[in-house]
C-alpha atoms as a PDB file:
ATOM      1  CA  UNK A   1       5.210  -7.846  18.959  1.00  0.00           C
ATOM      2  CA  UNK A   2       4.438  -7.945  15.487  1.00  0.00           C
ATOM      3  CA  UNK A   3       6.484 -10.169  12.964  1.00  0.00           C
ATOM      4  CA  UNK A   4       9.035  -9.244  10.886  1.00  0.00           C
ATOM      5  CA  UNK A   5       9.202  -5.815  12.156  1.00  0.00           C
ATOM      6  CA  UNK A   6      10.750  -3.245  10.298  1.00  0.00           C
ATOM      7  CA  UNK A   7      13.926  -1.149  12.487  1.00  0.00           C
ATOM      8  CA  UNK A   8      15.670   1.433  10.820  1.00  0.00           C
ATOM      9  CA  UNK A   9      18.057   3.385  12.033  1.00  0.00           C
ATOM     10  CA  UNK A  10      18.916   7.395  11.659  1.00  0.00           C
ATOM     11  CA  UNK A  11      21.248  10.492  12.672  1.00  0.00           C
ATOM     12  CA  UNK A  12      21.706  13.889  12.055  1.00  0.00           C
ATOM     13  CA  UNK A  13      25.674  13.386  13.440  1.00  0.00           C
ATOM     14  CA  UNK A  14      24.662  15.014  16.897  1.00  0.00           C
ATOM     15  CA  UNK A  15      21.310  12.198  17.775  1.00  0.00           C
ATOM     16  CA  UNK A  16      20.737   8.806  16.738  1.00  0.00           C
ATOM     17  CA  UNK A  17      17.237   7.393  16.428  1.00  0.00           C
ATOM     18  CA  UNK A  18      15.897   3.817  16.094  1.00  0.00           C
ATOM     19  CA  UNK A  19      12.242   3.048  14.611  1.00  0.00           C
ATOM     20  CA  UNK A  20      10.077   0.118  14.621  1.00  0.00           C
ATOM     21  CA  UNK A  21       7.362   0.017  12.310  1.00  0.00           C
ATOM     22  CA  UNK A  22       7.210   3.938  12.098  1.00  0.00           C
ATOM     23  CA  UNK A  23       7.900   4.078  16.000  1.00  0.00           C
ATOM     24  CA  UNK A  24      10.840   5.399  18.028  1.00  0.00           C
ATOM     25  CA  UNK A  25      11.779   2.593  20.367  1.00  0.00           C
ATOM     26  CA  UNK A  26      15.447   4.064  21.139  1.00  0.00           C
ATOM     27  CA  UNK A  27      17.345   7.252  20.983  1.00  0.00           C
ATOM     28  CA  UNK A  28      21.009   8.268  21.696  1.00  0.00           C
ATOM     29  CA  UNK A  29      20.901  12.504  22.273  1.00  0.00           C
ATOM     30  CA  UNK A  30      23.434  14.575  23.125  1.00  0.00           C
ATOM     31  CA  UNK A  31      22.282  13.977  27.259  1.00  0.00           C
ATOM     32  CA  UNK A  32      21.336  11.001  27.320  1.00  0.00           C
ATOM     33  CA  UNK A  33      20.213   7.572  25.757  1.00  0.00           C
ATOM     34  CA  UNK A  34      16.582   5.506  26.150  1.00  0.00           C
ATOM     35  CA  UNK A  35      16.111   1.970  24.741  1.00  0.00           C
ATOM     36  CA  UNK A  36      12.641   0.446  25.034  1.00  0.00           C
ATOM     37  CA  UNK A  37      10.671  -2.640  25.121  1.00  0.00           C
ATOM     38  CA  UNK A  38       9.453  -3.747  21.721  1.00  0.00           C
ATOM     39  CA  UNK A  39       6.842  -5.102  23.261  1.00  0.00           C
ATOM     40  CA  UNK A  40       5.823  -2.349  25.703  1.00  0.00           C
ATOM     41  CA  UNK A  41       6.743   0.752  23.730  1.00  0.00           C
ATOM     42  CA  UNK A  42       7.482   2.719  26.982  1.00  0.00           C
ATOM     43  CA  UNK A  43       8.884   0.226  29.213  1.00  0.00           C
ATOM     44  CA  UNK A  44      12.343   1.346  29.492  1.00  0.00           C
ATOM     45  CA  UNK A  45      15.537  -1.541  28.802  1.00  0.00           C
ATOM     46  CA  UNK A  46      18.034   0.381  29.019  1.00  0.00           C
ATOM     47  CA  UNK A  47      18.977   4.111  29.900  1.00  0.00           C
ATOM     48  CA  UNK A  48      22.109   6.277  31.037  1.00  0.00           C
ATOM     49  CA  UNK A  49      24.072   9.112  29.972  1.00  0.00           C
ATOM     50  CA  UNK A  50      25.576  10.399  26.834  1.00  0.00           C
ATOM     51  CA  UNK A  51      29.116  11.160  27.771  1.00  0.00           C
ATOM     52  CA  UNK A  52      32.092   9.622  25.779  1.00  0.00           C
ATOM     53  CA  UNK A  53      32.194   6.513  23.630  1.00  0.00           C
ATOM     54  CA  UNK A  54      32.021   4.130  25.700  1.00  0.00           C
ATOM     55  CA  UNK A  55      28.164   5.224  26.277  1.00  0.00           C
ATOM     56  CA  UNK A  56      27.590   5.205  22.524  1.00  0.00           C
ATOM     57  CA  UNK A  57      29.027   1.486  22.522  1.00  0.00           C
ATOM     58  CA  UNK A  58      26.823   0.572  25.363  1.00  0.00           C
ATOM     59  CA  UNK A  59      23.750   1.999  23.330  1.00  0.00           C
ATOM     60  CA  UNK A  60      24.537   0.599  20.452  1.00  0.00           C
ATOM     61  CA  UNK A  61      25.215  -3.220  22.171  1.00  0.00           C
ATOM     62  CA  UNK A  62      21.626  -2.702  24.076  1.00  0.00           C
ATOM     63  CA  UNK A  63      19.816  -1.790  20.893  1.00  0.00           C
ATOM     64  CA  UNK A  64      21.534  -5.391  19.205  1.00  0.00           C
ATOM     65  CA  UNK A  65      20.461  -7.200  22.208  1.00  0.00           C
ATOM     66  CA  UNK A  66      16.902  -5.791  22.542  1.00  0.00           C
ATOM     67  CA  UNK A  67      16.325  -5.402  18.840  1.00  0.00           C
ATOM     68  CA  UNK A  68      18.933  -7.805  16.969  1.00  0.00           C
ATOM     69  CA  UNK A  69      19.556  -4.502  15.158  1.00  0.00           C
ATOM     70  CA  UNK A  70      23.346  -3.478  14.605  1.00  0.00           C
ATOM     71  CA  UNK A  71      23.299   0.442  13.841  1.00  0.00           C
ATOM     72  CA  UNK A  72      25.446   1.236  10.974  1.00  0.00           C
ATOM     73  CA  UNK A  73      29.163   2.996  12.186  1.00  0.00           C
ATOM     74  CA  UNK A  74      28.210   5.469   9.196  1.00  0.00           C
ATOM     75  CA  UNK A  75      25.522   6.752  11.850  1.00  0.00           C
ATOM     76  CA  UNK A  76      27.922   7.202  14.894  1.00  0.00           C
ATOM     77  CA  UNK A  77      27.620  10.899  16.458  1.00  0.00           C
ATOM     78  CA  UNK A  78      30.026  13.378  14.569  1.00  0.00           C
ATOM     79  CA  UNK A  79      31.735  14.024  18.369  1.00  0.00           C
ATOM     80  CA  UNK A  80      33.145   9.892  18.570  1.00  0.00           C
ATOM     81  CA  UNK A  81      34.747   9.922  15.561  1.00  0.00           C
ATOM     82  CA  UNK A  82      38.223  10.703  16.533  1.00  0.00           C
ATOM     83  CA  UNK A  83      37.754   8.411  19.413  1.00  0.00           C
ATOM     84  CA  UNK A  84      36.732   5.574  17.813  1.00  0.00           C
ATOM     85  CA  UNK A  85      38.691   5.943  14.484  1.00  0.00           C
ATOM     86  CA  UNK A  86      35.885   6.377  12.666  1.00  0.00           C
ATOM     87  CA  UNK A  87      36.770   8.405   8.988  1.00  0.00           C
ATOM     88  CA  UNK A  88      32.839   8.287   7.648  1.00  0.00           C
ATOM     89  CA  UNK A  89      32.274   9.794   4.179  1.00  0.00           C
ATOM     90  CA  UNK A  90      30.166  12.131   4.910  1.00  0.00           C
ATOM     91  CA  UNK A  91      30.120  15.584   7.078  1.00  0.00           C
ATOM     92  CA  UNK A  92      27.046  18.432   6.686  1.00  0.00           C
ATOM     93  CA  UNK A  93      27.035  21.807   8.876  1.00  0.00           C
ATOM     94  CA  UNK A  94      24.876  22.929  10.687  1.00  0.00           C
ATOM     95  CA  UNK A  95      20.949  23.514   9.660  1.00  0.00           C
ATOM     96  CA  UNK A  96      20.734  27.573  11.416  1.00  0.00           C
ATOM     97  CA  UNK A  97      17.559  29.326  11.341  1.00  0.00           C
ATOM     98  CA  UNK A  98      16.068  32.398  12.984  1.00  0.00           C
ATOM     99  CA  UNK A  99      13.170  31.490  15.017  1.00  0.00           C
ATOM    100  CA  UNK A 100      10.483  33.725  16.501  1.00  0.00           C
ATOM    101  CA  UNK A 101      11.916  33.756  20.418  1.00  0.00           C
ATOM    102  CA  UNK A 102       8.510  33.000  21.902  1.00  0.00           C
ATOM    103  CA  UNK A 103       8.298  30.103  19.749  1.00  0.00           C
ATOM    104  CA  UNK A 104      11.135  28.871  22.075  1.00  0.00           C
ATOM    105  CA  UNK A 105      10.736  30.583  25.315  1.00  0.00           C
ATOM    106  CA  UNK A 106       7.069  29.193  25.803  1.00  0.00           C
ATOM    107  CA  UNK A 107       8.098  26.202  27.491  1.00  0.00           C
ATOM    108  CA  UNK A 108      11.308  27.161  28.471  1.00  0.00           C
ATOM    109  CA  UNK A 109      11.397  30.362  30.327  1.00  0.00           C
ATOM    110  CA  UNK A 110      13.399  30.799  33.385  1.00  0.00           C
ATOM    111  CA  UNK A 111      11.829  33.653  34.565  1.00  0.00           C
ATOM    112  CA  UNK A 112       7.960  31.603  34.424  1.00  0.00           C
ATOM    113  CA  UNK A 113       9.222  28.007  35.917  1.00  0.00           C
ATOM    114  CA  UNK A 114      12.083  26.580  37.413  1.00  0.00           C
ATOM    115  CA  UNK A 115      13.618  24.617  34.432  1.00  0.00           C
ATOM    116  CA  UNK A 116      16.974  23.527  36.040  1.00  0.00           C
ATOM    117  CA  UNK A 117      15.489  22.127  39.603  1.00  0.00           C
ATOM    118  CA  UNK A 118      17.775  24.705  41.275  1.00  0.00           C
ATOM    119  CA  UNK A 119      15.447  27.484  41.776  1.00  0.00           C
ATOM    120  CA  UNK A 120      13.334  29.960  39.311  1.00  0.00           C
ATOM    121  CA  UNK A 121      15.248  32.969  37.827  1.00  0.00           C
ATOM    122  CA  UNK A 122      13.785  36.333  38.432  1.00  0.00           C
ATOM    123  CA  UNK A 123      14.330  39.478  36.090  1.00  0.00           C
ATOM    124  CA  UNK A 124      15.002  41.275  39.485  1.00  0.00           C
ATOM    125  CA  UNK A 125      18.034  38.971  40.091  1.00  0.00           C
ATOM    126  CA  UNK A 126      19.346  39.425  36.825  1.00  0.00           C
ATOM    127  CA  UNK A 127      19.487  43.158  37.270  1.00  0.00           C
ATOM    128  CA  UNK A 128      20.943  43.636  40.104  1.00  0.00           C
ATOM    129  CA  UNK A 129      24.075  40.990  39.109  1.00  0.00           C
ATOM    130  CA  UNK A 130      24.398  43.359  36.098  1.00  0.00           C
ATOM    131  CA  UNK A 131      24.101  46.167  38.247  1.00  0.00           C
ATOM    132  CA  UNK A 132      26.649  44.843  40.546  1.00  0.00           C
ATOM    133  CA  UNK A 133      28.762  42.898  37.659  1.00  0.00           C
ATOM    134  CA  UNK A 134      28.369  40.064  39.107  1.00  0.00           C
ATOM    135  CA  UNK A 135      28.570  37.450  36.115  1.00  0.00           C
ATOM    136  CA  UNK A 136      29.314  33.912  35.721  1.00  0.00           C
ATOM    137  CA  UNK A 137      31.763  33.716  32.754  1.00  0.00           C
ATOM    138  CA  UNK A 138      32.602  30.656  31.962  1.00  0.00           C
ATOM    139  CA  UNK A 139      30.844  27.251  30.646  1.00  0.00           C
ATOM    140  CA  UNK A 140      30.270  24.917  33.559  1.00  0.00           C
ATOM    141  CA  UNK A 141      29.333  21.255  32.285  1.00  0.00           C
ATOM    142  CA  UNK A 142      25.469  20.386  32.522  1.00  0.00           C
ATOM    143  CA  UNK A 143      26.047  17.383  34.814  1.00  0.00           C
ATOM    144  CA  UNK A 144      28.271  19.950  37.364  1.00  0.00           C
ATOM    145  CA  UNK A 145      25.936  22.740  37.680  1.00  0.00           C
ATOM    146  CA  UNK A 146      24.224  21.620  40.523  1.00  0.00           C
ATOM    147  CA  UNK A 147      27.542  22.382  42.496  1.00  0.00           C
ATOM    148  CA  UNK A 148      27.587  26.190  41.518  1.00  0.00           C
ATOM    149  CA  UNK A 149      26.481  28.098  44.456  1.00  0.00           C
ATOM    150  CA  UNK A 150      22.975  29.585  44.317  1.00  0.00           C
ATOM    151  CA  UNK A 151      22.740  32.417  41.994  1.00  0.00           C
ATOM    152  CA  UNK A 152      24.914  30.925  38.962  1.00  0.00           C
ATOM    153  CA  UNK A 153      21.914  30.763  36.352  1.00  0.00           C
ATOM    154  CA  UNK A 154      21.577  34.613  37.099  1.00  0.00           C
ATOM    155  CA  UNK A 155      24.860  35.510  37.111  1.00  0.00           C
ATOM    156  CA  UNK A 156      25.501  33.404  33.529  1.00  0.00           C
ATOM    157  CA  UNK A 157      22.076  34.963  32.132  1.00  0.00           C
ATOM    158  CA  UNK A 158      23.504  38.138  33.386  1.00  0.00           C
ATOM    159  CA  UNK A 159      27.168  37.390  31.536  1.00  0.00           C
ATOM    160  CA  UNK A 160      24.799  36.911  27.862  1.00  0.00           C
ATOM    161  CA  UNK A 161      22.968  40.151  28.211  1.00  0.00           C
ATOM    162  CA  UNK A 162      26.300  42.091  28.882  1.00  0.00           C
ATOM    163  CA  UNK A 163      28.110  40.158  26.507  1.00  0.00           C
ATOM    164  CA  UNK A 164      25.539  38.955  23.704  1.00  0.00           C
ATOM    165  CA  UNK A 165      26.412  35.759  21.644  1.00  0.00           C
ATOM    166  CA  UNK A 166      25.851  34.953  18.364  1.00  0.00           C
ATOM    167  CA  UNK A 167      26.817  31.418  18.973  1.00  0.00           C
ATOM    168  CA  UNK A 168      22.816  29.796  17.643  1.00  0.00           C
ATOM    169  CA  UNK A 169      21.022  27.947  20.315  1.00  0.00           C
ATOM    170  CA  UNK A 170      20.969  23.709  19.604  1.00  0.00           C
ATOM    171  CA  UNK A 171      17.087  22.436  19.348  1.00  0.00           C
ATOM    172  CA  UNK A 172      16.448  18.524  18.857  1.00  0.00           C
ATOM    173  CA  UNK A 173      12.648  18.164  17.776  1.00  0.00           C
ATOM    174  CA  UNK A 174      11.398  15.040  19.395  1.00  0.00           C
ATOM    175  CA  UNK A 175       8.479  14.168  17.780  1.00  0.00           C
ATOM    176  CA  UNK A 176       6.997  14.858  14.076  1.00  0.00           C
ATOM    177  CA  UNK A 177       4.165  16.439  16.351  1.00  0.00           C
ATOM    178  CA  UNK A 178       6.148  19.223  16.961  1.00  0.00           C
ATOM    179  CA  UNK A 179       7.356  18.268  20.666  1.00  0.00           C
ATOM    180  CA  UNK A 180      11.115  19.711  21.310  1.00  0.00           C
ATOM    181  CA  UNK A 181      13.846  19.878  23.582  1.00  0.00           C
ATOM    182  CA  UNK A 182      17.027  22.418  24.175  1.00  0.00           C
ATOM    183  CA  UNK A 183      20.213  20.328  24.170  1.00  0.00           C
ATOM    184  CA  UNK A 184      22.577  23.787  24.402  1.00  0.00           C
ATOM    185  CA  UNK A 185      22.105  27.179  25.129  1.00  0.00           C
ATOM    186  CA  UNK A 186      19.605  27.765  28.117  1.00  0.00           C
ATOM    187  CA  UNK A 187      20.923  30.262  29.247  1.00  0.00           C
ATOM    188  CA  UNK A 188      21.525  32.351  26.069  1.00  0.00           C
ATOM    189  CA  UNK A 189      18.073  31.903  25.330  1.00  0.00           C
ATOM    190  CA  UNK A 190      17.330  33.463  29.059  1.00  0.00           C
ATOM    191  CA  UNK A 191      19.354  36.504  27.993  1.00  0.00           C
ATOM    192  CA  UNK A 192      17.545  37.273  24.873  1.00  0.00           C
ATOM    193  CA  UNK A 193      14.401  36.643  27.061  1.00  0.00           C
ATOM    194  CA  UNK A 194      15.671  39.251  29.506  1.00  0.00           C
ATOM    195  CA  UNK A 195      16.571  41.279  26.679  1.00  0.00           C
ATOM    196  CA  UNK A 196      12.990  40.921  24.759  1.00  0.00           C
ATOM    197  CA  UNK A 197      14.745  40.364  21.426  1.00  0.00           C
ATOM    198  CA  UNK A 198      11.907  39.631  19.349  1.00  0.00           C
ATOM    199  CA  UNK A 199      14.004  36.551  17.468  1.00  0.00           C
ATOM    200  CA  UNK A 200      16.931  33.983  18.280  1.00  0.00           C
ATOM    201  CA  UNK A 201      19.324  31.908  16.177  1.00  0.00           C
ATOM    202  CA  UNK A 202      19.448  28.177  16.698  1.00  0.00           C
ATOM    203  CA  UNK A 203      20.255  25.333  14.805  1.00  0.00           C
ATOM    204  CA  UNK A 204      17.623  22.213  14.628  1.00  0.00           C
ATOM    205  CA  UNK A 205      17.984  18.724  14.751  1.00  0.00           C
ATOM    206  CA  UNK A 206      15.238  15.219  14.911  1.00  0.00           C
ATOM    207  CA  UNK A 207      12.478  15.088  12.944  1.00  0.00           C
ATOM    208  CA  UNK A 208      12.149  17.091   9.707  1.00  0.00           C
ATOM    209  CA  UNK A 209       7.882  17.455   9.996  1.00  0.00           C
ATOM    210  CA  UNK A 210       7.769  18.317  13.387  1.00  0.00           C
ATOM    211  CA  UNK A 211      10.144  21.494  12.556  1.00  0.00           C
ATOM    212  CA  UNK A 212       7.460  23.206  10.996  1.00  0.00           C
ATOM    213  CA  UNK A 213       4.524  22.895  13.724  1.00  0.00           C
ATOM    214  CA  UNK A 214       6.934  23.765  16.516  1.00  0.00           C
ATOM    215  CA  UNK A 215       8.567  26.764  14.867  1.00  0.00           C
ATOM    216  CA  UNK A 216       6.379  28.012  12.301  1.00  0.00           C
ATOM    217  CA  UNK A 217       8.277  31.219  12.081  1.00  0.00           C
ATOM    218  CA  UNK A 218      11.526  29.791  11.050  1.00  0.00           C
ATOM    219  CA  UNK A 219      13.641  31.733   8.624  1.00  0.00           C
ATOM    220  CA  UNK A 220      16.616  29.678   7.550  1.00  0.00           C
ATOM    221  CA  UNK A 221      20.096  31.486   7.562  1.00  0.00           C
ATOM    222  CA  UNK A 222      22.350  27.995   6.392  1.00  0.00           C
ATOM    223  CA  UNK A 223      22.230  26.092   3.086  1.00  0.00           C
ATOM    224  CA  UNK A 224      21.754  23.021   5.335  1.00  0.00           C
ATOM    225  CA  UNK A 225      18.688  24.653   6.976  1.00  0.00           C
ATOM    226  CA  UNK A 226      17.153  25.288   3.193  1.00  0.00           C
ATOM    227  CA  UNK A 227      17.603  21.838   2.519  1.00  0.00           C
ATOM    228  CA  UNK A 228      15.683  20.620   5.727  1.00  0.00           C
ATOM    229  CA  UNK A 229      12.820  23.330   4.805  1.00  0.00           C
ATOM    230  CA  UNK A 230      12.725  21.287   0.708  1.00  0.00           C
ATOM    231  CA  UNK A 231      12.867  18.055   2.649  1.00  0.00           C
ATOM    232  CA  UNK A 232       9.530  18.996   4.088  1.00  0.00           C
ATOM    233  CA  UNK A 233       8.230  17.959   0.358  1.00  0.00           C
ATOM    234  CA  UNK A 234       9.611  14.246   0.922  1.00  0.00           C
ATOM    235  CA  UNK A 235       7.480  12.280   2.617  1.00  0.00           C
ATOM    236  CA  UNK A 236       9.886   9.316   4.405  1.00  0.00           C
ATOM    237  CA  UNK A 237      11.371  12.654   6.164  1.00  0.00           C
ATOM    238  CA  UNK A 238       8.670  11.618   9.099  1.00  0.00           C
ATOM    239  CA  UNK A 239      10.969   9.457  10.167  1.00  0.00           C
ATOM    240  CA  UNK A 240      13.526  11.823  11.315  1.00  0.00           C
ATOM    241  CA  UNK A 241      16.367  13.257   9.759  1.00  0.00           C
ATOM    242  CA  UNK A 242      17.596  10.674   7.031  1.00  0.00           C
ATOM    243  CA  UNK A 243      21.383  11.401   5.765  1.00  0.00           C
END
């Protein structure tokens, strides 16, 4: 471990990242949380899931022990406010952009590879519930899914391409290499996939740099998402998404 290290802390009000000397060594996301060695950059300390406060708190204690780093309350997740009391001086929307939809799909198409564990999609499925009206039409937590009987993902790709939203798809960008994730929206995206519409909606999150080599083709549609795109000009942005 080197001395004096610097940690620094960060948020975009949905994900929480802590760096060491440059590096990531813990996250909080909207799923889940990782805390690592400081020592052995991928040797996990501490892990679990995001839901409620409590798991923020936990985070946030591990991070102190591991790292003798207290993360400021300014940089709690927009969604514990109200829980925890919290009145921070600050609140931005949403950065939106319209994104080329095989910029997204590439590593995250239902119909190429099983991305839930529960089964690959086919197009074939998805006509016949439309055929049949056979849709799944209402939001089923992520962590509950795997109780739906087989056939939900169709049935709730089939619900989007009957009933299109405009509602953008959430991206996190995990790395300023371009590496990303989807936190919301799988199956919207699977619609517009079914569909072949050429582009998709989605608000972005994580690391400012990496925005632009994952979705070169980004268009963006919010004042917040034309101040990311400016931000590219400001180099401590590598970071991740400073407030």
């Amino acid at each position: 471990m080197l001395n004096n290290p610097i940690i620094a802390s960060e948020s975009d009000q949905a994900t929480v990242w802590v760096h060491q000397n440059g590096e990531t060594v813990a996250r909080y996301g909207k799923m889940g949380f990782e805390v690592y060695s400081p020592e052995e950059p991928r040797r996990l300390m501490g892990h679990g899931r995001s839901i409620g406060a409590e798991s923020w708190l936990s985070f946030k204690a591990k991070v102190r022990e591991v790292f003798s780093h207290d993360i400021d309350d300014m940089l709690t997740p927009v969604r514990f406010w109200d829980e925890l009391g919290l009145t921070p001086g600050f609140e931005t929307g949403n950065p939106t952009f319209l994104i080329a939809t095989g910029q997204i799909a590439h590593l995250n198409n239902p119909f190429e590879d099983d991305i839930w564990g529960r089964g690959q999609v086919t197009r074939e499925e998805v006509a016949r519930c439309i055929e049949a009206g056979l849709f799944a039409t209402e939001f089923v937590p992520m962590g509950l899914r795997d109780r739906k009987p087989a056939g939900w993902d169709a049935q709730r790709i089939a619900f989007f391409v009957v009933h299109p939203s405009d509602w953008p798809i959430d991206i996190e960008v995990t790395s300023a290499d371009g590496d990303f994730q989807i936190e919301d929206g799988f199956h919207r995206l699977g619609s517009k996939i079914f569909a072949r519409e050429p582009l998709t909606k989605a608000t972005l999150g994580g690391y400012v740099t990496g925005m632009a080599k994952a979705f070169p083709s980004r268009v963006p549609l919010s004042p917040e998402a034309v101040e990311l795109v400016d931000a590219m000009d400001d180099p401590e942005m590598h970071l991740g998404p400073g407030i």
